[in-house]
C-alpha atoms as a PDB file:
ATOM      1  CA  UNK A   1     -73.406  99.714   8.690  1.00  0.00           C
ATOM      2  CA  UNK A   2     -70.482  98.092   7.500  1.00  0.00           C
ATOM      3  CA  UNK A   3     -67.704  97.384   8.057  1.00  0.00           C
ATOM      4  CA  UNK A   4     -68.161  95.613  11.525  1.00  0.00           C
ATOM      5  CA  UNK A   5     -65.616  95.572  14.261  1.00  0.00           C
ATOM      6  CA  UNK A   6     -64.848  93.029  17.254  1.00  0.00           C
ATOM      7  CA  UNK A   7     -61.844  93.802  19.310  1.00  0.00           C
ATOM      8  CA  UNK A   8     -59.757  91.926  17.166  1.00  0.00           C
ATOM      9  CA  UNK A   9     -61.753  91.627  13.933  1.00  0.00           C
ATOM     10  CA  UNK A  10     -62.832  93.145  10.971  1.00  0.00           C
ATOM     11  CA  UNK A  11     -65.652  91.582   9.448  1.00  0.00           C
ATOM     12  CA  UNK A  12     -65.682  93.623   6.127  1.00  0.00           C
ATOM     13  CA  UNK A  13     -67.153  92.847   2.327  1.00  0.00           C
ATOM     14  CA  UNK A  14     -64.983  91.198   0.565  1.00  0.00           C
ATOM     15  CA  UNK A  15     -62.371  92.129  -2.375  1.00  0.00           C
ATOM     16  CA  UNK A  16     -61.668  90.469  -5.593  1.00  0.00           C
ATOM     17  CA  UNK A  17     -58.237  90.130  -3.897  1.00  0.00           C
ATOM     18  CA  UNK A  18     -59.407  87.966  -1.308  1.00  0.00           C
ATOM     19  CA  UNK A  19     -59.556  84.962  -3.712  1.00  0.00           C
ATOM     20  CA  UNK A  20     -55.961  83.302  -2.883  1.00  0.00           C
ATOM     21  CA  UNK A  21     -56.970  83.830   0.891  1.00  0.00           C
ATOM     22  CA  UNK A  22     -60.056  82.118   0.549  1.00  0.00           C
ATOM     23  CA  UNK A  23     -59.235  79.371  -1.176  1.00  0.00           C
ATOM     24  CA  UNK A  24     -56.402  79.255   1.724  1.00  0.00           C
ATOM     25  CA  UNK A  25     -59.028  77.456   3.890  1.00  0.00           C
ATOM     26  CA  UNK A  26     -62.366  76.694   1.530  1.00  0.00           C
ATOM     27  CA  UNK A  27     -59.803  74.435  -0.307  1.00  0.00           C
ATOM     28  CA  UNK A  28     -58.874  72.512   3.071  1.00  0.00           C
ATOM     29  CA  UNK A  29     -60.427  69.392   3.552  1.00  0.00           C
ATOM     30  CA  UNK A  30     -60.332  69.706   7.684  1.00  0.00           C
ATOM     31  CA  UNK A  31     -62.199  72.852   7.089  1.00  0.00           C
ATOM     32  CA  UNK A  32     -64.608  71.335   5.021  1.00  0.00           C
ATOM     33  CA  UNK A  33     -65.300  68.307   6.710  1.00  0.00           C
ATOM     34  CA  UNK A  34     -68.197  69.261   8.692  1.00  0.00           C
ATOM     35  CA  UNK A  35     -69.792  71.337   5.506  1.00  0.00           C
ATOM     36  CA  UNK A  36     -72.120  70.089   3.136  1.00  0.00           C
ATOM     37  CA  UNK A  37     -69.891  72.197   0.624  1.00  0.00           C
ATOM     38  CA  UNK A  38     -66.325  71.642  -0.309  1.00  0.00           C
ATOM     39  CA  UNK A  39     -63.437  71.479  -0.462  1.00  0.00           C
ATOM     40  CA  UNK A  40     -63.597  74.400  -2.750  1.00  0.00           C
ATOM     41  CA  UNK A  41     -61.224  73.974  -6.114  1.00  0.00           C
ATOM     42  CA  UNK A  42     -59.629  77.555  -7.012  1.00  0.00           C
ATOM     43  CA  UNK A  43     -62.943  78.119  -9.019  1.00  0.00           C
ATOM     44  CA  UNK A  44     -64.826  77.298  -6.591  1.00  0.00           C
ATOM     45  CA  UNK A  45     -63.647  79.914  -4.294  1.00  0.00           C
ATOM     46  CA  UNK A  46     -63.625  82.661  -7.237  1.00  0.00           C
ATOM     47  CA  UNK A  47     -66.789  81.956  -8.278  1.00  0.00           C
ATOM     48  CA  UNK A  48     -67.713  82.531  -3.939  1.00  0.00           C
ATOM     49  CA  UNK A  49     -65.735  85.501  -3.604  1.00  0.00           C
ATOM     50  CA  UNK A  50     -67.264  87.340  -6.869  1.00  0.00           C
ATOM     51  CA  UNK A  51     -70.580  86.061  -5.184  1.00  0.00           C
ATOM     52  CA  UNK A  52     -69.930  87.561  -2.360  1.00  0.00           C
ATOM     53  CA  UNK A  53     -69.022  91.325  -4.250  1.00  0.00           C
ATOM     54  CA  UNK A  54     -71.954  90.944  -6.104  1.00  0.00           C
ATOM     55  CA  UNK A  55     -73.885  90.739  -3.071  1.00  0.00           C
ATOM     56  CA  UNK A  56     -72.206  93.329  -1.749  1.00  0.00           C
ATOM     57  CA  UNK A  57     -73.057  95.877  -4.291  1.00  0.00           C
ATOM     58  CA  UNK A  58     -76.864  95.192  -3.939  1.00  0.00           C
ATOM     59  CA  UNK A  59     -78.587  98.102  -1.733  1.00  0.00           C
ATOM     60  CA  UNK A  60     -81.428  96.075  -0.766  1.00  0.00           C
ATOM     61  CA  UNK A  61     -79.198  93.315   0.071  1.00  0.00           C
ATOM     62  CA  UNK A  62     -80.399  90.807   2.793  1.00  0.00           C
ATOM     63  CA  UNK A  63     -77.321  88.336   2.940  1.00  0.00           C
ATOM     64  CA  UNK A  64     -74.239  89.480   4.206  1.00  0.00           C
ATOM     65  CA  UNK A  65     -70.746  87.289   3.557  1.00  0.00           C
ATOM     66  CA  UNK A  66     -68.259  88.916   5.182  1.00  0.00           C
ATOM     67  CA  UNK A  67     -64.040  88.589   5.105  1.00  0.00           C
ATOM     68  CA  UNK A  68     -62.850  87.745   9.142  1.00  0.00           C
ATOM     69  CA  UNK A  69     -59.920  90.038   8.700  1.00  0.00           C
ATOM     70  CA  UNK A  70     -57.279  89.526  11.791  1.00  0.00           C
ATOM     71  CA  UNK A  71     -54.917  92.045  11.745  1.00  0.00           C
ATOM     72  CA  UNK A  72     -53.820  92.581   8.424  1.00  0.00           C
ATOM     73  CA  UNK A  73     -54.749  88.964   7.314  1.00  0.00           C
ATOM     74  CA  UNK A  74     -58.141  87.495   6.034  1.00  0.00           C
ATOM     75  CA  UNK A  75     -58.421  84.197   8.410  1.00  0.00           C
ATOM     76  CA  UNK A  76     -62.311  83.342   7.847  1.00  0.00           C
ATOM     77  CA  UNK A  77     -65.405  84.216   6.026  1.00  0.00           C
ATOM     78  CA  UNK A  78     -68.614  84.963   8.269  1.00  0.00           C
ATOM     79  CA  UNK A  79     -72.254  85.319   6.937  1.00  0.00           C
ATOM     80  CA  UNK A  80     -75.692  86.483   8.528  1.00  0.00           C
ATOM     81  CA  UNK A  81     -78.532  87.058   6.359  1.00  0.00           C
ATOM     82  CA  UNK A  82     -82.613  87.050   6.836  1.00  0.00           C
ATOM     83  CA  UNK A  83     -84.196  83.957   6.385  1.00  0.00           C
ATOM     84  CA  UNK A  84     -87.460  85.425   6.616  1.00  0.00           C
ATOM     85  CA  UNK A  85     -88.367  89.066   6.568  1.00  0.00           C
ATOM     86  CA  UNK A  86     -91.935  88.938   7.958  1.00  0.00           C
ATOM     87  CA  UNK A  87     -90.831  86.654  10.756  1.00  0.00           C
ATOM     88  CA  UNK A  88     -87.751  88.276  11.418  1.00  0.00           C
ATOM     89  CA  UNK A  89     -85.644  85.555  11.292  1.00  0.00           C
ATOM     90  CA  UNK A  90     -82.501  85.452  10.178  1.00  0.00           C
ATOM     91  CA  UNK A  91     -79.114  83.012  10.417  1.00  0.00           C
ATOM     92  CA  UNK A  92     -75.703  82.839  10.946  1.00  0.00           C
ATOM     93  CA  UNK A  93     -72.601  80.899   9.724  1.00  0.00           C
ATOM     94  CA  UNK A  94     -68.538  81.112   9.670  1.00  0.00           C
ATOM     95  CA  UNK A  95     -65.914  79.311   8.787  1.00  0.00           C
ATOM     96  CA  UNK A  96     -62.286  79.861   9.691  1.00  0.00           C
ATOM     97  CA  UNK A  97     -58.849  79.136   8.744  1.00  0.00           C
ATOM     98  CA  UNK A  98     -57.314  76.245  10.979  1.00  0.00           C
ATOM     99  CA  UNK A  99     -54.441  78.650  12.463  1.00  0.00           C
ATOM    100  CA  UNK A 100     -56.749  80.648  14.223  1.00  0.00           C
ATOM    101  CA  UNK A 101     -59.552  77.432  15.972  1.00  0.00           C
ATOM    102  CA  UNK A 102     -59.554  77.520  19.293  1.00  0.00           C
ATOM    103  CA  UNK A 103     -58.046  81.230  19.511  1.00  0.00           C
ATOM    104  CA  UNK A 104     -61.878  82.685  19.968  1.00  0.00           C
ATOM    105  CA  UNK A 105     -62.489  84.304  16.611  1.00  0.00           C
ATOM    106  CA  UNK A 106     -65.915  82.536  16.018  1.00  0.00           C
ATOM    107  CA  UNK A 107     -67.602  83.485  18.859  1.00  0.00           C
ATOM    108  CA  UNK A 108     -66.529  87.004  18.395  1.00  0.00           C
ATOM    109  CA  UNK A 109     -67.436  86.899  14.911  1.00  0.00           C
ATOM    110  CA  UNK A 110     -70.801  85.295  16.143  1.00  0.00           C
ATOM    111  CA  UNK A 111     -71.075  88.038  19.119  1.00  0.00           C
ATOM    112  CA  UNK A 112     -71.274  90.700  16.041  1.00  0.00           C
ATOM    113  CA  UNK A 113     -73.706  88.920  13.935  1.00  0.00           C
ATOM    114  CA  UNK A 114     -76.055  88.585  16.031  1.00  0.00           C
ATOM    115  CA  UNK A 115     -75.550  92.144  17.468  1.00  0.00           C
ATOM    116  CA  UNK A 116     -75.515  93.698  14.049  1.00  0.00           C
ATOM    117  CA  UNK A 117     -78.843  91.899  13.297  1.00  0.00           C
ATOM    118  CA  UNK A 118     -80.680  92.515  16.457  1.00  0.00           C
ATOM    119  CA  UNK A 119     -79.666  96.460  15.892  1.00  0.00           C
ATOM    120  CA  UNK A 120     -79.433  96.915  11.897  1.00  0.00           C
ATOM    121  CA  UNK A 121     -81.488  94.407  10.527  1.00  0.00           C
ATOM    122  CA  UNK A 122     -84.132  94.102  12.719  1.00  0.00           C
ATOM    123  CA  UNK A 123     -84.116  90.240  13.082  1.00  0.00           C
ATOM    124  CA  UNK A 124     -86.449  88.744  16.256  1.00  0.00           C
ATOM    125  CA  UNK A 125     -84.422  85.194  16.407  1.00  0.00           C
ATOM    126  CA  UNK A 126     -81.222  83.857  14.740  1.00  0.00           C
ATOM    127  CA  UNK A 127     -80.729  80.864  14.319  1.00  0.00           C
ATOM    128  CA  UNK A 128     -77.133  78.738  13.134  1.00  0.00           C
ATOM    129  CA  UNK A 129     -76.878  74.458  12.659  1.00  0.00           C
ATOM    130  CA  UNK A 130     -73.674  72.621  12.831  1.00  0.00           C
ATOM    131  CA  UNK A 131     -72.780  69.124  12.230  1.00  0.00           C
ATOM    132  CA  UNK A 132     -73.214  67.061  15.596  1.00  0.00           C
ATOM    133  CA  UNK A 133     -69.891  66.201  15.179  1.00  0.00           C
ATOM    134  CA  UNK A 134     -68.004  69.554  14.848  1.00  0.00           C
ATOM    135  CA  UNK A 135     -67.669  70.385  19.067  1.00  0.00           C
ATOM    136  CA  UNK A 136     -65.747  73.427  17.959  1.00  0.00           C
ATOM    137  CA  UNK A 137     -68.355  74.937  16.251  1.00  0.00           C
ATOM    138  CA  UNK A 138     -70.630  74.375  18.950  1.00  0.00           C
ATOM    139  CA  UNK A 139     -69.021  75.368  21.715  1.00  0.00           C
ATOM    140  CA  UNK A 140     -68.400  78.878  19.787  1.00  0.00           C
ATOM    141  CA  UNK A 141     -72.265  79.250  19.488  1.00  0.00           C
ATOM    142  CA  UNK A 142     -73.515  78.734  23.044  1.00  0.00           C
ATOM    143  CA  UNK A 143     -70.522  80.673  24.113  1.00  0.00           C
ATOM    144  CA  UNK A 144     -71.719  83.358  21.856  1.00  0.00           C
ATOM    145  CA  UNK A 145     -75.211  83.722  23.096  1.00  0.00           C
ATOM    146  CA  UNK A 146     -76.996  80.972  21.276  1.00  0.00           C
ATOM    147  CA  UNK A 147     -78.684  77.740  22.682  1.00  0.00           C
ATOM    148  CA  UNK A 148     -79.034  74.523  21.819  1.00  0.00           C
ATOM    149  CA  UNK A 149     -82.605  73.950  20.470  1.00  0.00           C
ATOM    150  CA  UNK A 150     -82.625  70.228  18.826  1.00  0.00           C
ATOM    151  CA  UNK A 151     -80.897  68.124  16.470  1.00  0.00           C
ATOM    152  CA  UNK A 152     -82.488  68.091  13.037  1.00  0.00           C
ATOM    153  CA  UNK A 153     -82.799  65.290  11.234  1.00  0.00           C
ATOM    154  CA  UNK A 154     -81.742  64.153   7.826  1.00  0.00           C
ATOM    155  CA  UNK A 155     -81.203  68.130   7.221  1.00  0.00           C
ATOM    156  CA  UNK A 156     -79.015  68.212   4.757  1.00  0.00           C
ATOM    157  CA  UNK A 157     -77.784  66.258   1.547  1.00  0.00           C
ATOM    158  CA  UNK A 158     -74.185  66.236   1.785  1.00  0.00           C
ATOM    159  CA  UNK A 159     -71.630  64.290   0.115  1.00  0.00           C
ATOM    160  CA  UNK A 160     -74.762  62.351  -1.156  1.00  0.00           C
ATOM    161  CA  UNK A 161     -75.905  61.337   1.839  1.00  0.00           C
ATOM    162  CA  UNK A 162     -78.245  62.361   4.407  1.00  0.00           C
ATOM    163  CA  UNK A 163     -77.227  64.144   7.445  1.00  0.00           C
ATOM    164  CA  UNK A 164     -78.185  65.593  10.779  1.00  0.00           C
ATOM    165  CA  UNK A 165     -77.356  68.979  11.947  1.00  0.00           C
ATOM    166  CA  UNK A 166     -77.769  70.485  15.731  1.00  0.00           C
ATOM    167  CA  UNK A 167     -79.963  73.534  15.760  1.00  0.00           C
ATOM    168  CA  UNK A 168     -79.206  76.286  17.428  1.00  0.00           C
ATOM    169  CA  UNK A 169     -80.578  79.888  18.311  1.00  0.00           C
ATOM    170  CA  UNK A 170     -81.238  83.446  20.245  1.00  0.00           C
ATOM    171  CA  UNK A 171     -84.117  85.476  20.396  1.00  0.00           C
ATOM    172  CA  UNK A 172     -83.646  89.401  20.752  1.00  0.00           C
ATOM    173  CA  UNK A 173     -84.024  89.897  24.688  1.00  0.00           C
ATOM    174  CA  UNK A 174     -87.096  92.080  26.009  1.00  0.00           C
END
């Protein structure tokens, strides 16, 4: 199943090596802004990326964080993983270096996910939120497939406070 390719991505598990990358744009505070995580301190992101192998070594895993590796450099981290099993729902999620916004990399990332758990894992809808705020973000999603369902509110503690998130989502066609 993995690792997935894009035309100009490889969305692969990640390394122990990936740790310096990582941090490269977990650690940014632009990146973070719109998360209700970070920025990551250089523990933070190790702690992530041996996460992330962990995960990764688990057969019956049902979250997969994946490297966004452009070429020969690791630019963003992408996840999809099954919310529910009986449902068949699952979600997505990325995050990406600020070199690369705007260049398209999300919504091919997101174009993958959501093909990879249509076809692999069997997933009915999938679903992704977003700050209200972060246009970039959403603009990647509905250009990758998904639509706008609401705005949920109070969904998140973040920064210790309360805060919104726009809901969005697909539903495998036929």
């Amino acid at each position: 199943m993995l690792p997935l390719r894009t035309n100009r991505l490889l969305l692969r598990d990640f390394d122990p090596s990936d740790e310096e990358a990582v941090h490269a744009f977990a650690g940014d505070p632009a990146v973070t802004r719109f998360t209700d995580w970070g920025p990551n301190t250089r523990a933070d992101s190790g702690a992530f990326v041996r996460n992330c192998v962990a995960q990764a070594a688990d057969p019956h895993r049902t979250a997969f964080n994946l490297a966004a590796v452009a070429g020969d450099l690791l630019v963003g981290s992408v996840a999809i993983w099954v919310e529910n099993a009986t449902h068949r729902r699952g979600e997505i999620g990325f995050v990406f270096h600020p070199s690369v916004w705007n260049q398209g990399y999300a919504t091919e990332a997101a174009r993958e996910l959501i093909r990879f758990g249509f076809a692999e894992l069997g997933l009915h809808r999938i679903a992704a939120t977003c700050h209200p705020d972060n246009t970039g973000s959403a603009r990647a999603l509905v250009k990758a497939g998904l639509h706008q369902e609401g705005r949920l509110r109070d969904h998140l503690l973040a920064r210790d406070r309360w805060r919104d998130s726009l809901l969005f989502a697909v539903v495998q066609p036929g």
